[in-house]
Protein backbone atom coordinates (compact mmCIF):
# COMPACT_ATOMS: atom_id res chain seq x y z
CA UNK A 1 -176.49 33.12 4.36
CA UNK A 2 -176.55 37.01 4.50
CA UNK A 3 -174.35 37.15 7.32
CA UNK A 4 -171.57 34.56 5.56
CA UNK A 5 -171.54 36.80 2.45
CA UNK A 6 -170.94 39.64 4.77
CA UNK A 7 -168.10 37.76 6.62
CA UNK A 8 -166.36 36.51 2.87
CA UNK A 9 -165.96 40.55 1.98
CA UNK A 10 -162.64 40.73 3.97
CA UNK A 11 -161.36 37.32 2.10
CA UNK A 12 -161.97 38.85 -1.26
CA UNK A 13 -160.72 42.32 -0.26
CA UNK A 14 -157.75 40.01 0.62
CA UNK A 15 -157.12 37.66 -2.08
CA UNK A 16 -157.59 40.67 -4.74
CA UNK A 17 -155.06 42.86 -3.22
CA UNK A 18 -152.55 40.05 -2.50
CA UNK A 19 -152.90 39.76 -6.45
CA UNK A 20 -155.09 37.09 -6.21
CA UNK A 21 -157.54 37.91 -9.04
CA UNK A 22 -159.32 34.78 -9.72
CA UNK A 23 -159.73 33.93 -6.56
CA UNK A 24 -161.15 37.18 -5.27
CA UNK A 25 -163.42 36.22 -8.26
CA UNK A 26 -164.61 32.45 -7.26
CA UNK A 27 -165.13 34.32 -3.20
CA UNK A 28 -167.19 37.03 -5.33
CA UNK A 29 -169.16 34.31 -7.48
CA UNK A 30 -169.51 32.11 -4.12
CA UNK A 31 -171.24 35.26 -2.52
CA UNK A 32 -173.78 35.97 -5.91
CA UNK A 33 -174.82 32.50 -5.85
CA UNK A 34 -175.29 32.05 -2.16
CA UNK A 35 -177.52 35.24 -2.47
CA UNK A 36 -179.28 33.52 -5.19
CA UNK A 37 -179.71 30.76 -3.37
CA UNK A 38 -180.92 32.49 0.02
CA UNK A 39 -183.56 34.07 -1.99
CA UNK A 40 -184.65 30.81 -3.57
CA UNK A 41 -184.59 28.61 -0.36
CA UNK A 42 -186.79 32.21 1.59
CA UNK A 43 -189.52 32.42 -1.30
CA UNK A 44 -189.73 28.42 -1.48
CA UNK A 45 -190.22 27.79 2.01
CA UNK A 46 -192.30 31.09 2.73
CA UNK A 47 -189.25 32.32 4.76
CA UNK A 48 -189.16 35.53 4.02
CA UNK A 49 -188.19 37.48 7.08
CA UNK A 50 -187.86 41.55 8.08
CA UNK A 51 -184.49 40.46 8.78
CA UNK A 52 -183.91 39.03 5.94
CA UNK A 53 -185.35 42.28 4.09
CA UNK A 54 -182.41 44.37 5.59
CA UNK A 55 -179.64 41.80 5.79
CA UNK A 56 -179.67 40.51 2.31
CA UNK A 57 -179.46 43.81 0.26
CA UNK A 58 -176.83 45.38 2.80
CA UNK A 59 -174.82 42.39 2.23
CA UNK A 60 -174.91 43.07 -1.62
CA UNK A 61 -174.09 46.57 -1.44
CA UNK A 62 -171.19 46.19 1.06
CA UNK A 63 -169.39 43.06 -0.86
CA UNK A 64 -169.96 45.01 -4.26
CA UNK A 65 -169.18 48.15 -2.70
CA UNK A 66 -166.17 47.08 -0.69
CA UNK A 67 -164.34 45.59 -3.83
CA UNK A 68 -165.08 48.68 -6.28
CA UNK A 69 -163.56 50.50 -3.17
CA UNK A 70 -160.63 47.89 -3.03
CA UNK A 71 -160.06 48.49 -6.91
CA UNK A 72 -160.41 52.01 -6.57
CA UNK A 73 -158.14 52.49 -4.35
CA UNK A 74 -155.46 50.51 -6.73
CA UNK A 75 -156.01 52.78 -9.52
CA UNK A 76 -158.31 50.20 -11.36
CA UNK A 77 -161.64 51.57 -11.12
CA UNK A 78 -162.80 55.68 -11.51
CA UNK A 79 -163.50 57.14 -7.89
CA UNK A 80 -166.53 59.21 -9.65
CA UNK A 81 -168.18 55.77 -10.44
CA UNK A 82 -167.28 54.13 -7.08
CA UNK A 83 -169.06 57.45 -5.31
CA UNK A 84 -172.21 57.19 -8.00
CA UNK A 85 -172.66 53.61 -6.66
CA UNK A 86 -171.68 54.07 -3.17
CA UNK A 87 -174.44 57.54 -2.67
CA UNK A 88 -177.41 55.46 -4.49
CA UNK A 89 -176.58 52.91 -1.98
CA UNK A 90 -176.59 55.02 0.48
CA UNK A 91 -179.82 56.40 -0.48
CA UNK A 92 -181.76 53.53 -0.97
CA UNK A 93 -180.66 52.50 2.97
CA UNK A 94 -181.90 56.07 4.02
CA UNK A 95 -184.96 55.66 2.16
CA UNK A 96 -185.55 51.90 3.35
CA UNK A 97 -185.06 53.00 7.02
CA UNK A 98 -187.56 56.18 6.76
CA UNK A 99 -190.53 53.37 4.88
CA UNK A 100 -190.04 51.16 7.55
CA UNK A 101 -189.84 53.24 10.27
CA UNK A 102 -193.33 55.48 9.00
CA UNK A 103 -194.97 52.59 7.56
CA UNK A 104 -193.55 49.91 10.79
CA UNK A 105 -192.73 47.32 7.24
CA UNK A 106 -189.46 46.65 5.90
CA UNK A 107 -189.52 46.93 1.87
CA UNK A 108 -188.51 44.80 -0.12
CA UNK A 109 -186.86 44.78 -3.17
CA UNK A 110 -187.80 45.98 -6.85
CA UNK A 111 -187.28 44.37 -9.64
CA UNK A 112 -184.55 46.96 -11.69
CA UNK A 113 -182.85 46.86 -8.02
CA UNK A 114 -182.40 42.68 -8.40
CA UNK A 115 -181.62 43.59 -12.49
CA UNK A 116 -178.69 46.26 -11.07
CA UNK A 117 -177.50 43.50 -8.25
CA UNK A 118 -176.43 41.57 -11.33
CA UNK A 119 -175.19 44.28 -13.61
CA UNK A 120 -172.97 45.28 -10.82
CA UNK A 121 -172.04 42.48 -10.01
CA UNK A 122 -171.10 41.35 -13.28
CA UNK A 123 -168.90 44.98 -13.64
CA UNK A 124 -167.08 43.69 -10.69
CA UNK A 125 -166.09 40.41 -12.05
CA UNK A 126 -164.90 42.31 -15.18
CA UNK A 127 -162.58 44.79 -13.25
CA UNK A 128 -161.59 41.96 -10.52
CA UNK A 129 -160.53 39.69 -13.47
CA UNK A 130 -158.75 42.72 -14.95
CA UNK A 131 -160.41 42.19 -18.25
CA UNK A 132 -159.83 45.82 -19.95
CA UNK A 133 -161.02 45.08 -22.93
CA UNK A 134 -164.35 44.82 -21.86
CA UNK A 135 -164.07 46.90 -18.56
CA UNK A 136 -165.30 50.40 -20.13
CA UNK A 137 -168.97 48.73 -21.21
CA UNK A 138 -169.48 46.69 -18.23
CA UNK A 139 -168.66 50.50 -16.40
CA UNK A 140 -170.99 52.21 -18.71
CA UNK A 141 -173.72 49.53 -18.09
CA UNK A 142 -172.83 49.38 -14.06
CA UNK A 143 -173.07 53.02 -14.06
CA UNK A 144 -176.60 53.25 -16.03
CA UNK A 145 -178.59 50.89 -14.27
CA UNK A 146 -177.28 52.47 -10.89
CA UNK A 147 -178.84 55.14 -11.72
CA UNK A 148 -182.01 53.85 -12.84
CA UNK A 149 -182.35 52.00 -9.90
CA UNK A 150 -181.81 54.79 -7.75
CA UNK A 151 -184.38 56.95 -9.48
CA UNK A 152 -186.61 54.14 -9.15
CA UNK A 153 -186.21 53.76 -6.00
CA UNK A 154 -186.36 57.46 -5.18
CA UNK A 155 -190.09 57.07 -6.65
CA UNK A 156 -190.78 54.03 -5.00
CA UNK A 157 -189.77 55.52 -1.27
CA UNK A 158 -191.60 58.99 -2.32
CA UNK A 159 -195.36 56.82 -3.24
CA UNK A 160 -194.69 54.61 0.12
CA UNK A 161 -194.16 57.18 2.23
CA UNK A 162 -197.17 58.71 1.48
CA UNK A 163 -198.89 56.25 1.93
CA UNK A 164 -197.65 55.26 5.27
CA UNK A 165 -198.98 58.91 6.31
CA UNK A 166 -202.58 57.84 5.21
């Protein structure tokens, strides 16, 4: 399921710059609830794979990513945001690539990283939909947990790689 969200990112990059808002929005919602439902189906049936560890969060970040970028580059979300997101991202790869590769274990995810999946993804329906009203809280709440996460994140790494040195 990873690997169709990854290939419905170019259809939603698509639809929303051929105007296509709501659209872009049900190819968006399609990808948060098949991610849902991967996780679902991988903890019910003891699934859960190494694979599966990297595929499924790189998948989030480059759909949510990819459209901020899309909308950024239209003028309708703030470039200082999109690079906030895009370098906690980043980060959180970097760091998930050093664990595994010290500790031979791909990590998997925390909790305030699933609670910033939805925030962000939520902030992307909001500025895909065009809904300005409410765009500058969803930003301010996008923005916030972001950062949380990657603090959190940046502690999490730290304690596991020491660890895997022990």
């Amino acid at each position: 399921m990873s690997l169709a969200r990854l290939a419905l990112v170019p259809v939603a990059i698509l639809l929303l710059l051929s105007g296509l808002r709501w659209a872009a929005a049900v190819v968006l919602a399609a990808m948060v609830l098949t991610d849902w439902l991967d996780g679902f189906v991988a903890r019910r049936t003891g699934r859960i794979t190494a694979l599966g560890r990297i595929l499924d969060p790189l998948a989030d970040k480059v759909a949510i990513d990819s459209l901020l970028a899309a909308l950024t580059v239209r003028g309708e979300f703030p470039a200082w945001a999109l690079a906030a997101i895009v370098v906690r991202d980043a980060a959180i790869l970097v760091g998930a690539v050093a664990i595994a590769r010290r500790t031979a274990t791909v990590p998997a995810s925390i909790a305030i990283g699933k609670v910033t999946l939805v925030v962000l993804a939520a902030m992307t329906f909001v500025f895909v939909l065009d809904l300005e009203a409410v765009e500058a809280v969803f930003l301010a709440a996008g923005v916030a947990c972001a950062a949380a996460s990657g603090v959190a994140y940046a502690a999490f790494a730290r304690q596991a790689l020491r660890v895997g040195r022990g």
